[in-house]
N, C-alpha and C. Protein backbone atom coordinates (compact mmCIF):
# COMPACT_ATOMS: atom_id res chain seq x y z
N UNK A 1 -56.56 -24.17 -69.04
CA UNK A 1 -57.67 -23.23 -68.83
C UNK A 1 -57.90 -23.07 -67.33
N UNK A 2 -58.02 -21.92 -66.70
CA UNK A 2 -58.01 -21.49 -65.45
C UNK A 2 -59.64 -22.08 -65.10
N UNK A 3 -59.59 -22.26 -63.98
CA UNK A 3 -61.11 -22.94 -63.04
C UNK A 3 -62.05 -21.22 -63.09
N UNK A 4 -63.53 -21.83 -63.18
CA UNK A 4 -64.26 -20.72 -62.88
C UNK A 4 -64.56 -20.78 -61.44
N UNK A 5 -64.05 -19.34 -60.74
CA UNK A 5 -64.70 -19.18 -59.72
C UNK A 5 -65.57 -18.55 -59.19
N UNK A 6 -66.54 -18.14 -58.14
CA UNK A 6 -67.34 -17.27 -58.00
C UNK A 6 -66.91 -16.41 -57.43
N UNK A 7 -67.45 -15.21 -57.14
CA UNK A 7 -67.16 -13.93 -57.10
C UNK A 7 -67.35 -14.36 -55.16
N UNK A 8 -66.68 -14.08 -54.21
CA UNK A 8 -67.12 -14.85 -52.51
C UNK A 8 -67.63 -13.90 -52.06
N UNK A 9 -67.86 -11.99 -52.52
CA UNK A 9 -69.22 -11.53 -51.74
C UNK A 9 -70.39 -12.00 -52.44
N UNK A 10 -70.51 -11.99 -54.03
CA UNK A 10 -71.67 -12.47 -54.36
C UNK A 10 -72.40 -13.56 -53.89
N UNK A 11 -71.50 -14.61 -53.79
CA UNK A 11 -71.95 -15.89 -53.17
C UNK A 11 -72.42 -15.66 -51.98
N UNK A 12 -72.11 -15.20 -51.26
CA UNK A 12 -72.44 -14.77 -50.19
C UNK A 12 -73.92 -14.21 -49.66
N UNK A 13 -73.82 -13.00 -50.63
CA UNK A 13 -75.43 -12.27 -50.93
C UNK A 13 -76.19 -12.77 -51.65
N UNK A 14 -76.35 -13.41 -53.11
CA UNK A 14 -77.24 -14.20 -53.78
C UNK A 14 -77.53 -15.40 -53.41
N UNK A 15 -78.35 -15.59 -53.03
CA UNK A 15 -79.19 -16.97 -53.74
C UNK A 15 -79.90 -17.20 -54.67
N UNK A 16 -79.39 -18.23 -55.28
CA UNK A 16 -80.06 -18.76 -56.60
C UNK A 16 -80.71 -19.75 -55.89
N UNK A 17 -82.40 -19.66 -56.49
CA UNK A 17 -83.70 -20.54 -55.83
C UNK A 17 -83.90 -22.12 -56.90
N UNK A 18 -84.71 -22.82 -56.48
CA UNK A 18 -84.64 -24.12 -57.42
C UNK A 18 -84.91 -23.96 -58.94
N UNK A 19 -85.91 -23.05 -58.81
CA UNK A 19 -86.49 -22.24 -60.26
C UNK A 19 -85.07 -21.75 -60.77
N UNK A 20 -84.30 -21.40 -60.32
CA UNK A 20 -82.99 -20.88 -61.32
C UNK A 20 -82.93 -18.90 -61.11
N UNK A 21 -84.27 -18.56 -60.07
CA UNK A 21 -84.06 -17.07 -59.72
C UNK A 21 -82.90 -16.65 -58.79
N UNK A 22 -82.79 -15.56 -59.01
CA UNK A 22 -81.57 -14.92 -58.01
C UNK A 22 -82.78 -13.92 -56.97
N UNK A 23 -82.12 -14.56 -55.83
CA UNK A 23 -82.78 -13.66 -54.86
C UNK A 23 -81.43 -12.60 -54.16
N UNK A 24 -81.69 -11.60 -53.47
CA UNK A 24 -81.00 -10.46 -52.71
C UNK A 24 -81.72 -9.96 -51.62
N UNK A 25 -81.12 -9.82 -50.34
CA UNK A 25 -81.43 -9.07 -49.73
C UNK A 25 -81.76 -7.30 -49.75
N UNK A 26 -82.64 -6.78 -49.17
CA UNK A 26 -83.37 -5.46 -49.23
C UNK A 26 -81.50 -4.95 -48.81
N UNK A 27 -81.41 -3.33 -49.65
CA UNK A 27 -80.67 -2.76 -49.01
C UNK A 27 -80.96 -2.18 -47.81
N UNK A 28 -79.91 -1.90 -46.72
CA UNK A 28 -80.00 -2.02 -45.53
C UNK A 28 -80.73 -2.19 -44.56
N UNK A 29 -80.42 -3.76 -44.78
CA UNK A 29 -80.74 -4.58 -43.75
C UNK A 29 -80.38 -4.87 -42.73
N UNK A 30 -79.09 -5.01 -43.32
CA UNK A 30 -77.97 -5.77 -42.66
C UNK A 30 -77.28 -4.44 -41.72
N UNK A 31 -77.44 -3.17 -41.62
CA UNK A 31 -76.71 -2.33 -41.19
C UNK A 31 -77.64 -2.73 -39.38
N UNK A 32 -76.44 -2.25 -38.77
CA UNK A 32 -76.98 -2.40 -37.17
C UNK A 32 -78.19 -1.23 -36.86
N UNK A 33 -78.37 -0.52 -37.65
CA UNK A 33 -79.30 0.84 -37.84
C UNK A 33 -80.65 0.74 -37.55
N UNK A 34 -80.90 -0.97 -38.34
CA UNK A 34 -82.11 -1.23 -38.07
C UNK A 34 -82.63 -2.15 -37.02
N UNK A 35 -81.70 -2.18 -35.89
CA UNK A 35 -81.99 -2.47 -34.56
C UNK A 35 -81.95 -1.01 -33.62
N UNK A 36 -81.39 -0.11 -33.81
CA UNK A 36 -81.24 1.33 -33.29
C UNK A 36 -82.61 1.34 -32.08
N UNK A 37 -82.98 1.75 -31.48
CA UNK A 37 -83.68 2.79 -30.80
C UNK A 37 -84.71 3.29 -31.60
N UNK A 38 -85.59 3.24 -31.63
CA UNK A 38 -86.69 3.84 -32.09
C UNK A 38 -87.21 5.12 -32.54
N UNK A 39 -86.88 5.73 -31.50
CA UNK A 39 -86.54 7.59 -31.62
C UNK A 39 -85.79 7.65 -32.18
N UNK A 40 -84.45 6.88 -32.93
CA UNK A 40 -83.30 7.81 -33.35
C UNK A 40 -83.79 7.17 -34.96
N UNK A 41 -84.28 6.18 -35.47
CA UNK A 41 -83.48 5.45 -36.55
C UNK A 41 -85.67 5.54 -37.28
N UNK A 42 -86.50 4.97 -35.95
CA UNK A 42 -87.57 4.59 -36.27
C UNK A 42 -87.75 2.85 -36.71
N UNK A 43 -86.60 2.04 -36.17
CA UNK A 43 -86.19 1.47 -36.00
C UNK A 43 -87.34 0.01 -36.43
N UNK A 44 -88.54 -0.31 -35.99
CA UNK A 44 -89.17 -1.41 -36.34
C UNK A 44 -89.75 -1.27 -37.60
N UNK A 45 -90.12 0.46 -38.09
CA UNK A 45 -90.92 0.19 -39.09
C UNK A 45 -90.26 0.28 -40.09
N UNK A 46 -88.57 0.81 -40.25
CA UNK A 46 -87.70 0.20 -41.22
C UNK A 46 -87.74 -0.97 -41.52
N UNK A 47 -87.05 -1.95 -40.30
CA UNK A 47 -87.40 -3.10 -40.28
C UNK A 47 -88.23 -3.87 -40.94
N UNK A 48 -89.57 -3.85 -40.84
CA UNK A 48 -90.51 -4.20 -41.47
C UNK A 48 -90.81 -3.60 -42.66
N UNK A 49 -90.51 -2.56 -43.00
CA UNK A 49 -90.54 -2.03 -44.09
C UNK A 49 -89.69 -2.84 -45.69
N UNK A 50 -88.61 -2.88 -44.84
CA UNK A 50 -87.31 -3.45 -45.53
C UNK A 50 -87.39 -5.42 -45.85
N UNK A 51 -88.39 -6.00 -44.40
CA UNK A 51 -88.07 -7.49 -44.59
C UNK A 51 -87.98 -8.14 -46.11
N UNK A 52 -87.47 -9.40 -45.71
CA UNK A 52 -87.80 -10.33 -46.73
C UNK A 52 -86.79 -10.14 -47.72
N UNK A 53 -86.82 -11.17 -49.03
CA UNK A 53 -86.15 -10.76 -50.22
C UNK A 53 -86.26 -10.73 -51.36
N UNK A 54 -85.94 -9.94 -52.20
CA UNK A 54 -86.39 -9.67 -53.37
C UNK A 54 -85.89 -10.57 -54.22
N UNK A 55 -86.47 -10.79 -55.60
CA UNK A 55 -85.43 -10.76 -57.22
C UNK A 55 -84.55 -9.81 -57.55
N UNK A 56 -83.53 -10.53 -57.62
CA UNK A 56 -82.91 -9.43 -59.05
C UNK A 56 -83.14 -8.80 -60.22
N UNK A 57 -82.94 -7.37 -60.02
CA UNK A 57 -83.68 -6.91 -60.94
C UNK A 57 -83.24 -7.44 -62.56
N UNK A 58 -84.27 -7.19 -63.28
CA UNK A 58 -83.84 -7.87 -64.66
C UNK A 58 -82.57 -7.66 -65.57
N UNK A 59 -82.34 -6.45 -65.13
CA UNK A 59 -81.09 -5.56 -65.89
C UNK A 59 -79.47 -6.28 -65.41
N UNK A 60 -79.55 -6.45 -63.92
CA UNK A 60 -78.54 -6.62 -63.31
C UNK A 60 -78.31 -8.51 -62.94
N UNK A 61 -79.24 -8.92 -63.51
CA UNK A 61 -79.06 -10.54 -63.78
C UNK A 61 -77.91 -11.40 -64.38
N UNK A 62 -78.01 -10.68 -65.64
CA UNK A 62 -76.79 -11.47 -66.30
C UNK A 62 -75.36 -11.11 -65.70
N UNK A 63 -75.17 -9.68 -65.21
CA UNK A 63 -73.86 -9.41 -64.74
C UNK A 63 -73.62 -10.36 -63.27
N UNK A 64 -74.76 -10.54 -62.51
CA UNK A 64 -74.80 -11.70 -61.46
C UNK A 64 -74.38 -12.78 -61.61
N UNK A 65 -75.35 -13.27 -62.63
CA UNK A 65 -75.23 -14.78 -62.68
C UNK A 65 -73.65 -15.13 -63.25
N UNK A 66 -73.20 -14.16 -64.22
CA UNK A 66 -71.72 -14.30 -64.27
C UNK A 66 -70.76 -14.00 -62.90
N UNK A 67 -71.06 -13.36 -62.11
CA UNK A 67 -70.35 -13.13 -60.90
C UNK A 67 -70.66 -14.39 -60.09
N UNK A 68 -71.67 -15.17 -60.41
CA UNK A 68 -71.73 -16.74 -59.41
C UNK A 68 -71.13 -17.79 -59.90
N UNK A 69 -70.34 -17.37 -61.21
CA UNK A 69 -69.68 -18.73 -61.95
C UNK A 69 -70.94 -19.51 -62.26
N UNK A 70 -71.85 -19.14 -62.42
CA UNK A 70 -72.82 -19.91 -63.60
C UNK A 70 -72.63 -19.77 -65.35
């Protein structure tokens, strides 16, 4: 029987918390966009708009948690 492995972008992007939740980062975050210049992008209040991280939504859980080799 072949080893389960995890999926290495998922791992990457999810965290699973002690409670057993999957957390994700806000979409674009991570793009350099939201360091931009202010005038061009509006740049801090994306930023702040965007912080922090969410749950996974309920729908897209189980296809996760199988993509983490859980």
């Amino acid at each position: 029987m072949p080893k389960m492995k995890p999926h290495r972008s998922a791992k990457k992007n999810i965290k699973v918390t002690s409670s057993g939740k999957l957390m994700r980062l806000r979409a674009g975050r991570k793009s350099g966009a939201a360091f931009a210049s202010a005038p061009t992008t509006g740049s801090r209040t994306k930023h702040n708009r965007l912080q922090g991280e969410v749950e996974v939504a309920k729908a897209d859980r189980k296809r996760m948690t199988r993509l983490l080799g859980r």
